[in-house]
N, C-alpha and C. Protein backbone atom coordinates (compact mmCIF):
# COMPACT_ATOMS: atom_id res chain seq x y z
N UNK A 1 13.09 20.33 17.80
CA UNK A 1 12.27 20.47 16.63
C UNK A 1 11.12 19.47 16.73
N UNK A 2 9.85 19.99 16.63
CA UNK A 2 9.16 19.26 16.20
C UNK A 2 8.56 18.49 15.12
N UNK A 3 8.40 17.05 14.92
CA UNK A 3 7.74 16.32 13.38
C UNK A 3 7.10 15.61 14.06
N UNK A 4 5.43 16.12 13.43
CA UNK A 4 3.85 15.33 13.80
C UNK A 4 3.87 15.34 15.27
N UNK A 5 3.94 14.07 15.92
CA UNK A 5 3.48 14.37 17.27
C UNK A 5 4.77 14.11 18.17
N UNK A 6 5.65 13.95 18.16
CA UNK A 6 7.04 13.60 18.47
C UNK A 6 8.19 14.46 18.56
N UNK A 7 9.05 14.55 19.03
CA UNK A 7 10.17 15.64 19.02
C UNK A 7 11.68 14.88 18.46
N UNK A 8 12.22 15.36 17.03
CA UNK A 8 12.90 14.91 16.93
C UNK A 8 13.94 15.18 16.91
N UNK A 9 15.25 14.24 17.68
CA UNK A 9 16.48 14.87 18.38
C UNK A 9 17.49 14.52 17.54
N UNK A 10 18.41 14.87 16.31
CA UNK A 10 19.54 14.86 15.82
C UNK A 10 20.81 13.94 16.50
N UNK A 11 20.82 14.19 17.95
CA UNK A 11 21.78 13.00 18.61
C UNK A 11 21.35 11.98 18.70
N UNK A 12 20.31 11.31 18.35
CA UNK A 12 20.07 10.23 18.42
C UNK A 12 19.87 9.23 17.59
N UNK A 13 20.57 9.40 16.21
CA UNK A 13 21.20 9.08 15.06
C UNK A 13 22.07 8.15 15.42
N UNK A 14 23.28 8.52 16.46
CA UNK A 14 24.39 7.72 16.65
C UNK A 14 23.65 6.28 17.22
N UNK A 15 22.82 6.58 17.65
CA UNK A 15 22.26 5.19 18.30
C UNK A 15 21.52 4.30 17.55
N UNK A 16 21.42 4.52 16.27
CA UNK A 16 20.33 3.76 15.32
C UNK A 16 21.07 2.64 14.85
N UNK A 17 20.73 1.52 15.36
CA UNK A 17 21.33 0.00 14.34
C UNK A 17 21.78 0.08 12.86
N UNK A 18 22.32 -0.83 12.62
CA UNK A 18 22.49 -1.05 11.05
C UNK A 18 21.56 -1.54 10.47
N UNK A 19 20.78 -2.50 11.17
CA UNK A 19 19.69 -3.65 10.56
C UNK A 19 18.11 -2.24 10.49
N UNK A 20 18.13 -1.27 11.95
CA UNK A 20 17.26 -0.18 11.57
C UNK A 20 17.45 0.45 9.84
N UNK A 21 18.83 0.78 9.65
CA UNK A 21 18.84 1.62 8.79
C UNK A 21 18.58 1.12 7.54
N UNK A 22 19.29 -0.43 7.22
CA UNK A 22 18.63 -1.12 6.51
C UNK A 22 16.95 -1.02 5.78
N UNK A 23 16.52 -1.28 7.16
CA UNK A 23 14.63 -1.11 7.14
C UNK A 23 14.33 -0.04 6.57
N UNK A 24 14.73 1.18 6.78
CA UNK A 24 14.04 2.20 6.40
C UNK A 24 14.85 2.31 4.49
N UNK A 25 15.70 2.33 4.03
CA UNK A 25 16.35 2.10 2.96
C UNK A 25 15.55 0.86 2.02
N UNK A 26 15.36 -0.25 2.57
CA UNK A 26 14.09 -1.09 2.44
C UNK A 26 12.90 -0.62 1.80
N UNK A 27 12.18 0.34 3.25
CA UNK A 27 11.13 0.70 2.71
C UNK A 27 10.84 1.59 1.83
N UNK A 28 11.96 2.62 1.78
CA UNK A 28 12.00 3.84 0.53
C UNK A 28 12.50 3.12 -1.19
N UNK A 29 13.58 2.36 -0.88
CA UNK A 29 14.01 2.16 -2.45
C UNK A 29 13.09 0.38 -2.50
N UNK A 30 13.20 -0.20 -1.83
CA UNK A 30 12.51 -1.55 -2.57
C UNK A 30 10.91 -1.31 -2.41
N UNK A 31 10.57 -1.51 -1.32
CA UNK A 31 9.29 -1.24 -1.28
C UNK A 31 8.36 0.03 -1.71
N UNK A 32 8.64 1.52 -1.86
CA UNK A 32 8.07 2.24 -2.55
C UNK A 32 8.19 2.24 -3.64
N UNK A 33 9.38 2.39 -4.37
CA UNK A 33 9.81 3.38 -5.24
C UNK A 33 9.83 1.77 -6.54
N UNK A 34 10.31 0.69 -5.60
CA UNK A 34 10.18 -0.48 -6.65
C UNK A 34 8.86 -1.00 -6.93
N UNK A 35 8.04 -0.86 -6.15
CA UNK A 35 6.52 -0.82 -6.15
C UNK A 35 6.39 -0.08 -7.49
N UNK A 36 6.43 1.37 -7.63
CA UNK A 36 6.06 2.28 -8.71
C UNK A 36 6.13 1.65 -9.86
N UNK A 37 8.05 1.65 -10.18
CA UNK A 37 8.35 0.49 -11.32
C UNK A 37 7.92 -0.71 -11.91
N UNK A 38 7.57 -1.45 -10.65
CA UNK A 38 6.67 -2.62 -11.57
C UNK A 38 5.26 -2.18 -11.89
N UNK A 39 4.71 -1.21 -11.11
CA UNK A 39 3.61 -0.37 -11.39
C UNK A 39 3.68 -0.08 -13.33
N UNK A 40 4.88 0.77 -13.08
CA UNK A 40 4.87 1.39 -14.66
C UNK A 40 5.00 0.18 -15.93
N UNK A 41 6.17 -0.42 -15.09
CA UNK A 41 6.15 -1.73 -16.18
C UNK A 41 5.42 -2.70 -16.31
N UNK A 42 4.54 -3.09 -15.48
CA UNK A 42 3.20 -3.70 -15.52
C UNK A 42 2.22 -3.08 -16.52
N UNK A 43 1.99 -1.98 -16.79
CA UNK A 43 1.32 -1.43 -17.14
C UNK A 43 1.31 -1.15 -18.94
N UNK A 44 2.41 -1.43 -19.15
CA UNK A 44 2.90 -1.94 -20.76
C UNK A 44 2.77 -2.84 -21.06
N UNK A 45 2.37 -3.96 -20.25
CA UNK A 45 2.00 -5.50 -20.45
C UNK A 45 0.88 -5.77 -20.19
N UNK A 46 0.02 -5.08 -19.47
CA UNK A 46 -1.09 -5.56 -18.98
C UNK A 46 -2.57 -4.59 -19.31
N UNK A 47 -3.18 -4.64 -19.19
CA UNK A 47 -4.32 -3.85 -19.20
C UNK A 47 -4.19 -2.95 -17.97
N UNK A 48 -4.96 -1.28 -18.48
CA UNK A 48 -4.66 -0.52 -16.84
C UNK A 48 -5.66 -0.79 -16.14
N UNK A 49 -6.37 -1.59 -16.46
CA UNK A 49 -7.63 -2.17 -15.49
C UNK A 49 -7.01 -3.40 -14.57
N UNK A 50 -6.14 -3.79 -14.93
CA UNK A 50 -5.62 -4.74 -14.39
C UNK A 50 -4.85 -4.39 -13.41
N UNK A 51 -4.06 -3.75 -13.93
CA UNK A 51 -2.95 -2.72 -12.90
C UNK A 51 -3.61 -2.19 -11.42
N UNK A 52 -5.05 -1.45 -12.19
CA UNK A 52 -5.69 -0.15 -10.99
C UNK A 52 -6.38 -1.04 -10.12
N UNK A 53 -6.88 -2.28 -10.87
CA UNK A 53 -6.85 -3.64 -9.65
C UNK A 53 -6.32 -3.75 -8.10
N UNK A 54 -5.09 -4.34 -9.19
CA UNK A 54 -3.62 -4.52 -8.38
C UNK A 54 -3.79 -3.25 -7.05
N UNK A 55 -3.46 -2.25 -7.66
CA UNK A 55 -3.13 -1.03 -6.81
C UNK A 55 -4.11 -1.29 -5.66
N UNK A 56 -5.00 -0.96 -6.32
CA UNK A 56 -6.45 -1.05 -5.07
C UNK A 56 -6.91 -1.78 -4.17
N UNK A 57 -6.19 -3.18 -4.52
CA UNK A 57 -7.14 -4.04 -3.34
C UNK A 57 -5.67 -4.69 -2.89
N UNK A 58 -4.59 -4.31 -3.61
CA UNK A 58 -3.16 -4.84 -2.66
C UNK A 58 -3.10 -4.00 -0.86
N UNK A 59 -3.78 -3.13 -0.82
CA UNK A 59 -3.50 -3.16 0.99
C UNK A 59 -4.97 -3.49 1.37
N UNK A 60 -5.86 -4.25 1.50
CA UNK A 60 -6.92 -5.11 1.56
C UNK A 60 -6.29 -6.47 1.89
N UNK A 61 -5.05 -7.30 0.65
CA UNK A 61 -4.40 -8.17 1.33
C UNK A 61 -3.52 -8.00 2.16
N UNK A 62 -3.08 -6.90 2.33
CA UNK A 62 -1.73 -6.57 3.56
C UNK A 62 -3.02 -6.54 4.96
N UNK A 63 -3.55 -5.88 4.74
CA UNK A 63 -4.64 -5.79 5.95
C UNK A 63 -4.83 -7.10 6.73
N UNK A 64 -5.18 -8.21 5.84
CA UNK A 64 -6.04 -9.38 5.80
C UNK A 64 -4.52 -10.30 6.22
N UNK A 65 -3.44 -10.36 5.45
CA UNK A 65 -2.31 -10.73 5.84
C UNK A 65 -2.03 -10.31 7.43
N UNK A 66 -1.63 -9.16 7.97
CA UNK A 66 -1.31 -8.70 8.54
C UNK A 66 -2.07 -9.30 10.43
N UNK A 67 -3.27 -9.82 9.69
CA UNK A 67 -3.62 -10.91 10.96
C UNK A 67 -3.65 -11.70 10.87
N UNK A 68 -2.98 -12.72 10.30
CA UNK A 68 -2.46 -14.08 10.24
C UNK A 68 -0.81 -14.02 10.40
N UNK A 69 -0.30 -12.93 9.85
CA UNK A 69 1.22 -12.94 10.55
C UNK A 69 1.44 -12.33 11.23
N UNK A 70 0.97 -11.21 11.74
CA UNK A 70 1.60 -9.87 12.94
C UNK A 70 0.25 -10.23 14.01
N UNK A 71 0.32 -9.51 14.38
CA UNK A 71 -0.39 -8.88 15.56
C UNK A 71 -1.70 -7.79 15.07
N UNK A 72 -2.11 -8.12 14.19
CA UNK A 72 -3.04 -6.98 13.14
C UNK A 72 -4.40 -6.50 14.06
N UNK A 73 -4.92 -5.93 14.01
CA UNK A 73 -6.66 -6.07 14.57
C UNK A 73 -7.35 -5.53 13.39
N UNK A 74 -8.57 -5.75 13.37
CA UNK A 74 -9.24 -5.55 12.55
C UNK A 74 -10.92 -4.90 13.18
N UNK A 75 -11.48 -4.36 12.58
CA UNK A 75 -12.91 -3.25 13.45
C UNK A 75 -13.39 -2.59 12.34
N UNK A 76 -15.00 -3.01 12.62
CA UNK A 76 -16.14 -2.22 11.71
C UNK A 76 -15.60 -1.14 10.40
N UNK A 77 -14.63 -0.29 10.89
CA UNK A 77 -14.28 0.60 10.18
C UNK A 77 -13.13 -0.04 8.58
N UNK A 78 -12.42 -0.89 9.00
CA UNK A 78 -11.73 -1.45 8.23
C UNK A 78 -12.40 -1.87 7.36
N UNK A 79 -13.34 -3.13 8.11
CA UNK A 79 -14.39 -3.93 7.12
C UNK A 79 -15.18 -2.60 6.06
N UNK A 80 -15.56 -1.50 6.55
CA UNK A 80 -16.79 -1.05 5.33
C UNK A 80 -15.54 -0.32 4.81
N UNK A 81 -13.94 -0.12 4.58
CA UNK A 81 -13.35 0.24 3.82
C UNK A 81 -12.62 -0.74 3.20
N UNK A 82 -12.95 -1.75 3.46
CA UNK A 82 -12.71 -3.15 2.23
C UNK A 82 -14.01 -3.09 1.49
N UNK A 83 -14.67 -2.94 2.21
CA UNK A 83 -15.70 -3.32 1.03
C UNK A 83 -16.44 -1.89 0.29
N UNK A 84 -16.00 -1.25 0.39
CA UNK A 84 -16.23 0.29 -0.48
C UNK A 84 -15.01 -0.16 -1.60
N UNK A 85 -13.83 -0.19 -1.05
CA UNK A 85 -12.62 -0.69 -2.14
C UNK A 85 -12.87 -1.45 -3.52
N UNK A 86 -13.88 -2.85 -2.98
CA UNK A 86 -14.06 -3.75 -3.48
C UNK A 86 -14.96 -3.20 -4.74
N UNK A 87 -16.48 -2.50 -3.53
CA UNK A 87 -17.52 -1.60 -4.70
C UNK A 87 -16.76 -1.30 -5.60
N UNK A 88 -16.10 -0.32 -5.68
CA UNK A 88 -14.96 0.60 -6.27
C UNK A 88 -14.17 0.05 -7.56
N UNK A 89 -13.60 -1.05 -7.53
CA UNK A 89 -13.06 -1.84 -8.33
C UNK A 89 -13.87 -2.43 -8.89
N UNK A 90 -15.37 -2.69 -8.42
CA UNK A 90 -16.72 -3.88 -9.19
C UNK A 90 -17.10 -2.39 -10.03
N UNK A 91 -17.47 -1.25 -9.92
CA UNK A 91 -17.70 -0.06 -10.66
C UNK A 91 -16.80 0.27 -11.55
N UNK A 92 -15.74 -0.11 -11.67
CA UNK A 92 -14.80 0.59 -12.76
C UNK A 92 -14.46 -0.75 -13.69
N UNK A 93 -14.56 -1.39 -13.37
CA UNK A 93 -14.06 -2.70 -14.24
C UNK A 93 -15.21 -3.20 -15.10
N UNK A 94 -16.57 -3.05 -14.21
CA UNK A 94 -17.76 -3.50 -15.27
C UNK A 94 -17.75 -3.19 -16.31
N UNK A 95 -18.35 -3.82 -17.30
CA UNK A 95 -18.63 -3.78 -18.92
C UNK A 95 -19.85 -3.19 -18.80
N UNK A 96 -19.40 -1.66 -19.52
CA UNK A 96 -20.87 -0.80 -20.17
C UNK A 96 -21.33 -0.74 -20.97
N UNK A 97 -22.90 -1.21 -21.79
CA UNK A 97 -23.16 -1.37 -22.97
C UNK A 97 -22.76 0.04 -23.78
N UNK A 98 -22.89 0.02 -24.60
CA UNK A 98 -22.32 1.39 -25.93
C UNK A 98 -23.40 1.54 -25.61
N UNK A 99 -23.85 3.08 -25.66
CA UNK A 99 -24.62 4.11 -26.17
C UNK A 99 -24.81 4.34 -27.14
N UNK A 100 -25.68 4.88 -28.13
CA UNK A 100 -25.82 4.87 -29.44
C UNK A 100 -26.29 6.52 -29.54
């Protein structure tokens, strides 16, 4: 069977670590899905400008993180999609005078 660019083989389940399976359980219930939740519950406490913040420029710091602790690279293309992000968040947050 094929998934995306890879072929994936059913026997090779038996071979997956505990600490693998961990990770991926990790990334579905704490890291997505608990993400959402403080998403929602943030959002009863806080302003949703504050929140859509949050959302928006939190993988900007994973990016920026991600080369000071991993092995990250970074290239032209990244940079003008940090800083479109940034535009993005300076456009929606500004204060618009009332119209009359």
């Amino acid at each position: 069977m094929l998934i995306g660019s890879f072929f994936f083989v059913p026997d090779h389940f038996a071979h997956i670590s505990g600490w693998c399976v961990f990770g991926l359980v990790w990334l579905i219930l704490g890291a997505s899905v608990g993400a959402y939740f403080l998403n929602a519950w943030a959002m009863n406490r806080l302003p949703a400008t504050a929140v859509g913040v949050y959302i928006y420029v939190q993988p900007v710091f994973v990016a920026l993180l991600s080369l000071v602790v991993a092995s990250g690279s970074f290239d032209l293309r990244q940079g003008l999609c940090m800083c479109l992000i940034f535009v993005g968040v300076f456009l929606v947050t500004r204060r618009h005078p009332r119209m009359k």
